[in-house]
Structures are given as structure tokens and as C-alpha cells.
Protein backbone atom coordinates (compact mmCIF):
# COMPACT_ATOMS: atom_id res chain seq x y z
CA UNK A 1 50.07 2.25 77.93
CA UNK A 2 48.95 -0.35 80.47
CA UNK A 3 48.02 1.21 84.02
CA UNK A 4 47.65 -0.76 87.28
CA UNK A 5 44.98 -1.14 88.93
CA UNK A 6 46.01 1.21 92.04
CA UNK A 7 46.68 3.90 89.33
CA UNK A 8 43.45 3.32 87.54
CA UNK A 9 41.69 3.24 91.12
CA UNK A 10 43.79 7.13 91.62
CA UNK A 11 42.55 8.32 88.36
CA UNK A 12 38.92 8.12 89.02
CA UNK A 13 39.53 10.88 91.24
CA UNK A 14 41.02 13.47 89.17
CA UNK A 15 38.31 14.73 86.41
CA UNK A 16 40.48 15.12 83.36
CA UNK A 17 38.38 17.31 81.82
CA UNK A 18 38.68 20.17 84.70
CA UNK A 19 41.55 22.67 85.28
CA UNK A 20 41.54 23.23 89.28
CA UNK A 21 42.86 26.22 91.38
CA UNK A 22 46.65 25.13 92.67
CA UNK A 23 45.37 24.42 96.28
CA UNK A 24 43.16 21.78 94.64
CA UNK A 25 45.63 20.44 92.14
CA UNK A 26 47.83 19.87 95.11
CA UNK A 27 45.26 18.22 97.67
CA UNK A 28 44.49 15.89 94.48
CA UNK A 29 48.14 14.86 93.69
CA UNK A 30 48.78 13.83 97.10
CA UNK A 31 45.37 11.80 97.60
CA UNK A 32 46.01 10.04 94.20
CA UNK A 33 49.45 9.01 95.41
CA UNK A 34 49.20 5.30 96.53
CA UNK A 35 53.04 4.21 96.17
CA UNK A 36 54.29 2.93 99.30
CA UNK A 37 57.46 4.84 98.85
CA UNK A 38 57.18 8.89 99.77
CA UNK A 39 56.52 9.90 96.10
CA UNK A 40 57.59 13.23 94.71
CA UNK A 41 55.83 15.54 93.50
CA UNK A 42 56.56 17.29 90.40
CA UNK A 43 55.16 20.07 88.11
CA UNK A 44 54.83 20.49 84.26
CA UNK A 45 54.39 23.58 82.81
CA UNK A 46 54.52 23.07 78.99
CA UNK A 47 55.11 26.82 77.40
CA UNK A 48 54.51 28.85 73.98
CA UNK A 49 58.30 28.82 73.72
CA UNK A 50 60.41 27.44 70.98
CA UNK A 51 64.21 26.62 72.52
CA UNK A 52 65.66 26.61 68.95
CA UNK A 53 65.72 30.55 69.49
CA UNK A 54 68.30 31.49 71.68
CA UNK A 55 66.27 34.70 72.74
CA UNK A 56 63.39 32.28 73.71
CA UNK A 57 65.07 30.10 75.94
CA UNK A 58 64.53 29.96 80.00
CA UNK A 59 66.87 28.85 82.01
CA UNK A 60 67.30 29.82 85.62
CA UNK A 61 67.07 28.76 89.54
CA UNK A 62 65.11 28.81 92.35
CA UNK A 63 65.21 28.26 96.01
CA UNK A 64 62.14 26.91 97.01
CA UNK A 65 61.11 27.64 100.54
CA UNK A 66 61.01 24.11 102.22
CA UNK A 67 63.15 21.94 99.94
CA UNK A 68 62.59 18.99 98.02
CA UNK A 69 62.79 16.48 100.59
CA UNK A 70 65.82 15.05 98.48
CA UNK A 71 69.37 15.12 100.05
CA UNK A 72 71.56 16.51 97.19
CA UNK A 73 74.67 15.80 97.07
CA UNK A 74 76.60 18.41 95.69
CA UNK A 75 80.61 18.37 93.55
CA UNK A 76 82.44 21.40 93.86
CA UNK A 77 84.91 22.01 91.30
CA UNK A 78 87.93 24.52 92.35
CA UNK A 79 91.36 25.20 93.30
CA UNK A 80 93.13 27.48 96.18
CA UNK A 81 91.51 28.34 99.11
CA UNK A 82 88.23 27.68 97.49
CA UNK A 83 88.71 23.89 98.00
CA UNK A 84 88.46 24.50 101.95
CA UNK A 85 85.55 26.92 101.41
CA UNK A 86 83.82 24.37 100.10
CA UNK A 87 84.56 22.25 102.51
CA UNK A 88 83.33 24.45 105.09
CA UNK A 89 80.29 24.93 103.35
CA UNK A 90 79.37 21.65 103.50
CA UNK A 91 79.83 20.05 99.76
CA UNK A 92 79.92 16.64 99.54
CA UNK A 93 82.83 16.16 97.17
CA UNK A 94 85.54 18.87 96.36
CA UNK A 95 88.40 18.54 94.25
CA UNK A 96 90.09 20.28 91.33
CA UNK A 97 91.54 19.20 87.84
CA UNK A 98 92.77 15.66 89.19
CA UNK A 99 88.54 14.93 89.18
CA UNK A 100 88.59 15.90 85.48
CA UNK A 101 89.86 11.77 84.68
CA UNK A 102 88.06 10.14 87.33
CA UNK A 103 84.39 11.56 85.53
CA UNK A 104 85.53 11.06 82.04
CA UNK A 105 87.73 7.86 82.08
CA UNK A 106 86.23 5.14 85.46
CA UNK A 107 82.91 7.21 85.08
CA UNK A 108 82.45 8.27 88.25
CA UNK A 109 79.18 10.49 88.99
CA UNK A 110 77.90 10.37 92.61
CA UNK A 111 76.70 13.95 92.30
CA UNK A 112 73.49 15.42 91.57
CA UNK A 113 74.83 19.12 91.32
CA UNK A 114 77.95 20.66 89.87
CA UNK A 115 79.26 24.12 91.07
CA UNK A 116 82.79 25.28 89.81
CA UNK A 117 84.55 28.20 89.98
CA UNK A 118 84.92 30.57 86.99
CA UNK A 119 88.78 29.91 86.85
CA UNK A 120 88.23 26.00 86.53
CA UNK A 121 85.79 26.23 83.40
CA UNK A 122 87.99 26.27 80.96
CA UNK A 123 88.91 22.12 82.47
CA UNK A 124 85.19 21.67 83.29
CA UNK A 125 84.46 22.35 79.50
CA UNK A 126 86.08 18.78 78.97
CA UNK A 127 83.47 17.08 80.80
CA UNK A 128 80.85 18.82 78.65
CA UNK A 129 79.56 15.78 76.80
CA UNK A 130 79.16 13.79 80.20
CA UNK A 131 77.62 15.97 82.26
CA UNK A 132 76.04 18.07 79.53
CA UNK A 133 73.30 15.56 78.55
CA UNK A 134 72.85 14.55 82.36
CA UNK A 135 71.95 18.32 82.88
CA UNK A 136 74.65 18.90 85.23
CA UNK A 137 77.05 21.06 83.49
CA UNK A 138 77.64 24.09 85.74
CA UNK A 139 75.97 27.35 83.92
CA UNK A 140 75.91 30.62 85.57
CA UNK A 141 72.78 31.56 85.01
CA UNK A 142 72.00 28.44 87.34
CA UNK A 143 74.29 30.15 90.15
CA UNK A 144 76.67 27.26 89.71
CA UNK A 145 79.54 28.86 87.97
CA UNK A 146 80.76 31.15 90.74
CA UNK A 147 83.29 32.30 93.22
CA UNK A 148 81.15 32.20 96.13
CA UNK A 149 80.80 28.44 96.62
CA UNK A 150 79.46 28.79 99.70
CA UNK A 151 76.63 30.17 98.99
CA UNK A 152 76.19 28.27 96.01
CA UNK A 153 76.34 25.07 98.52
CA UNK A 154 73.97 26.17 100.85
CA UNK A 155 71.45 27.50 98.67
CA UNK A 156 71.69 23.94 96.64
CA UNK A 157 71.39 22.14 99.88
CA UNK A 158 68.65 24.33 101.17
CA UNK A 159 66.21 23.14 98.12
CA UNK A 160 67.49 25.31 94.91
CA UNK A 161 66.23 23.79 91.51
CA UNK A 162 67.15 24.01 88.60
CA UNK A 163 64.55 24.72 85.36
CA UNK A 164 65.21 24.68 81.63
CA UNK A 165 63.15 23.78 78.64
CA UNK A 166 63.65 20.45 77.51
CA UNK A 167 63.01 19.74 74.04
CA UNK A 168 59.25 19.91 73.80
CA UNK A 169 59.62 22.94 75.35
CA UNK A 170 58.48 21.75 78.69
CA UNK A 171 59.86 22.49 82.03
CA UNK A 172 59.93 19.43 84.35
CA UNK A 173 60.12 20.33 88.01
CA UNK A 174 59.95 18.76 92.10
CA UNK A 175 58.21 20.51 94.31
CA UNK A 176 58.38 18.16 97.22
CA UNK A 177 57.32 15.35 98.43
CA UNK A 178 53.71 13.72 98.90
CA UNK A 179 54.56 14.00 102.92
CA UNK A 180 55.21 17.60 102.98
CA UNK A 181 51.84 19.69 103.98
CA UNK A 182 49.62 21.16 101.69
CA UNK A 183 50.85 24.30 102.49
CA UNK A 184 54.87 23.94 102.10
CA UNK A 185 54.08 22.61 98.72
CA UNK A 186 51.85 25.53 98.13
CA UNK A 187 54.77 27.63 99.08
CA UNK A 188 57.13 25.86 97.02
CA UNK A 189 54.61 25.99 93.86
CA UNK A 190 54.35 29.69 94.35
CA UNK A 191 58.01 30.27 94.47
CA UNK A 192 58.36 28.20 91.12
CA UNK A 193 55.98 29.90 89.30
CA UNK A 194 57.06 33.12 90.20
CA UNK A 195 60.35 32.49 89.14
CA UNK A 196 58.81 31.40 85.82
CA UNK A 197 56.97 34.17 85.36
CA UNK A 198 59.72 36.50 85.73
CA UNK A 199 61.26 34.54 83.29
CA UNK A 200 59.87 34.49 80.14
CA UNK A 201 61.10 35.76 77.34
CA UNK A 202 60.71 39.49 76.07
CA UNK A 203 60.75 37.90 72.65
CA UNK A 204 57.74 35.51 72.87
CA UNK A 205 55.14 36.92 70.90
CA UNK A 206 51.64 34.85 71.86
CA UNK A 207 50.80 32.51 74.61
CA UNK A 208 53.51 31.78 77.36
CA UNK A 209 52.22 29.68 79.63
CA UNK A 210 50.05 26.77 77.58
CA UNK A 211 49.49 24.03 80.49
CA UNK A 212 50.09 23.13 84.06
CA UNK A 213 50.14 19.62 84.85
CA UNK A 214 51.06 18.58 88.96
CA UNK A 215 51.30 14.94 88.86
CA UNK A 216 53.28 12.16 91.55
CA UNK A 217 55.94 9.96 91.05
CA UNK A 218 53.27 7.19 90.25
CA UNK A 219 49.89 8.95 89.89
CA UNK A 220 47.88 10.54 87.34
CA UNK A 221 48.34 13.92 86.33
CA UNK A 222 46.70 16.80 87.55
CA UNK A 223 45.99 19.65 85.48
CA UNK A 224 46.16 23.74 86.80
CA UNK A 225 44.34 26.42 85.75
CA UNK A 226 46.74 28.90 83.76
CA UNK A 227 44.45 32.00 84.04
CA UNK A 228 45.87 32.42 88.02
CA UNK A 229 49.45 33.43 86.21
């Protein structure tokens, strides 16, 4: 793959051969990032797992301290006096089963986050082949199948992320953006990796954690040192 020259210029200052202490990594990312939009960051943490195993799977949520920088916008999928709850909290769209057509037939998806309530699930199961592949079917252990929308909406719109193993058995994350201080992304990196600490699995025998890459929208990648966890 062909690079640029501004990302060829970015790479000479990341040694690709080192693995550097988060603070570091982080300092790095953002000095590499040369885009002339505000670039986010993101975080790679490639693990010993295999997600064919049900038992070895991780899946979860996380509210990181001071965002993503991102405005979410954020569906909420309910009926009765939930709909005005909602509301109240601050979702962006609300609606109940008469949503169900406009996703699946004129495919309509100006959301980045799903919540429904547990009653509306067995409707919301339509829309799995839509929103499942997008990775926005709502899942409880995500917090996003519940009856208290409202804090479901504010935690979302406060900075909550999602993580799940993709494929590889990677878990792609944002962190923030390149404009956020060194230490709010700190903060947000330590609130992500504790959360994937906690999570691994009880039935992964061997390594968990095999790499830690931080890397920018547009610049080279950055690589941790896995020791620290």
C-alpha cells in the first residue's frame, strides 16, 4: 500500500520496532497526526481470544470520562410512557413499531446508536440483518436493551462505547480526538483498558492481551507496551 508523503514524513517519527509506555504512545499519535481535519484517535488491542467460542467472546461498554468528541445521535426504540422519557432524556429520534418499515423498506439509518426497550425486541429482532452487520443491534450486555432509557441516553451521549471482537479477534476502539489533551485521552485509555481487563474471559487459557496499537484517523500506528496490563 502506497503512503503519502505527509504520512511517510509522520512515520519517521514512530520507531516501529519499540513498544512505548501509554503516555508516550499517546504524545506520538497526536504529533504524527497531520490531517487538517480533527482526526480521531483510536485503539487496537488485538487479543488471544477466539470469538468462535461463545465462552471466549467480549462484549461490553464503557463510559469514557471525557467523550469522544463525536456527537452521537442516538434511536430509541419503545412504546408507552417510555417514548416521552426518551424524549426527555434527550434522544434524537424516538418512535415505536411504525420505525420498524421506515429502516427495513426506504432504508433509513441516521443513527449511530440503538437503545430499545425489552418489550419492543421481539419487533427489533426484524431489523436484525440491517442493523446487525452495522453493529447497531441493541444487546444488553451493551446497556442498550433496557427500561431505563434515560440513562441509557445520557450515558451514550456522555461518551459510552461500545467494544466487541471483530473477526480477527480484534477490538477496534475511539478514544478521542487528536485536540483533546494528553491527559483526557490518558483518562479515556485507562478507562478502556480497564474495562477490558475486567473482561476477559475465565475460559482463555494463554495470552490475553497480544498487542496494543494507538494509531489516528490518518497516521501511522503506534504500538503499546502490554506488560503495563
Amino acid at each position: 500500500m502506497k503512503h503519502g508523503k505527509k504520512y511517510t514524513e509522520a512515520a519517521k517519527l514512530v520507531d516501529r520496532t519499540a513498544f512505548y509506555e501509554p503516555e508516550e504512545a499517546i504524545a506520538l499519535v497526536k504529533k504524527a497526526a497531520t490531517a487538517k481535519f480533527d482526526e480521531t484517535i483510536e485503539v487496537h488491542i488485538r487479543t488471544g481470544c477466539d470469538g468462535r467460542h461463545a465462552e471466549q467472546q467480549i462484549r461490553g461498554a464503557v463510559v469514557l470520562p471525557n467523550g469522544t468528541g463525536k456527537k452521537v445521535r442516538v434511536l430509541v426504540i419503545a412504546k408507552g410512557d417510555k417514548i416521552a422519557e426518551a424524549e426527555a432524556a434527550g434522544a434524537d429520534h424516538v418512535g415505536g413499531e411504525e420505525l420498524i418499515p421506515r429502516i427495513q423498506n426506504d432504508g433509513w439509518l441516521d443513527f449511530d446508536v440503538v437503545v430499545a426497550t425489552p418489550d419492543m425486541m421481539g419487533i427489533v429482532g426484524r431489523l436484525g440483518k440491517i442493523l446487525g452487520p452495522k453493529g447497531l443491534m441493541p444487546n444488553p450486555k451493551a446497556g442498550t436493551v433496557t427500561m431505563d432509557v434515560t440513562k441509557a441516553v445520557n450515558d451514550i451521549k456522555a461518551g459510552k462505547i461500545e467494544y466487541r471482537l471483530d473477526k480477527t479477534n480484534i477490538v477496534h476502539v475511539p478514544v478521542g480526538k487528536v485536540s483533546f489533551t494528553d491527559e483526557a485521552l490518558q483518562e479515556n485509555f485507562n478507562a478502556l483498558m480497564d474495562a477490558i481487563v475486567k473482561a476477559k474471559p475465565s475460559a482463555l487459557k494463554g495470552q490475553y492481551l497480544r498487542s496494543i496499537t494507538l494509531t489516528s484517523t490518518m497516521g501511522p500506528g503506534v504500538k503499546v507496551n502490554v506488560a503495563r496490563f
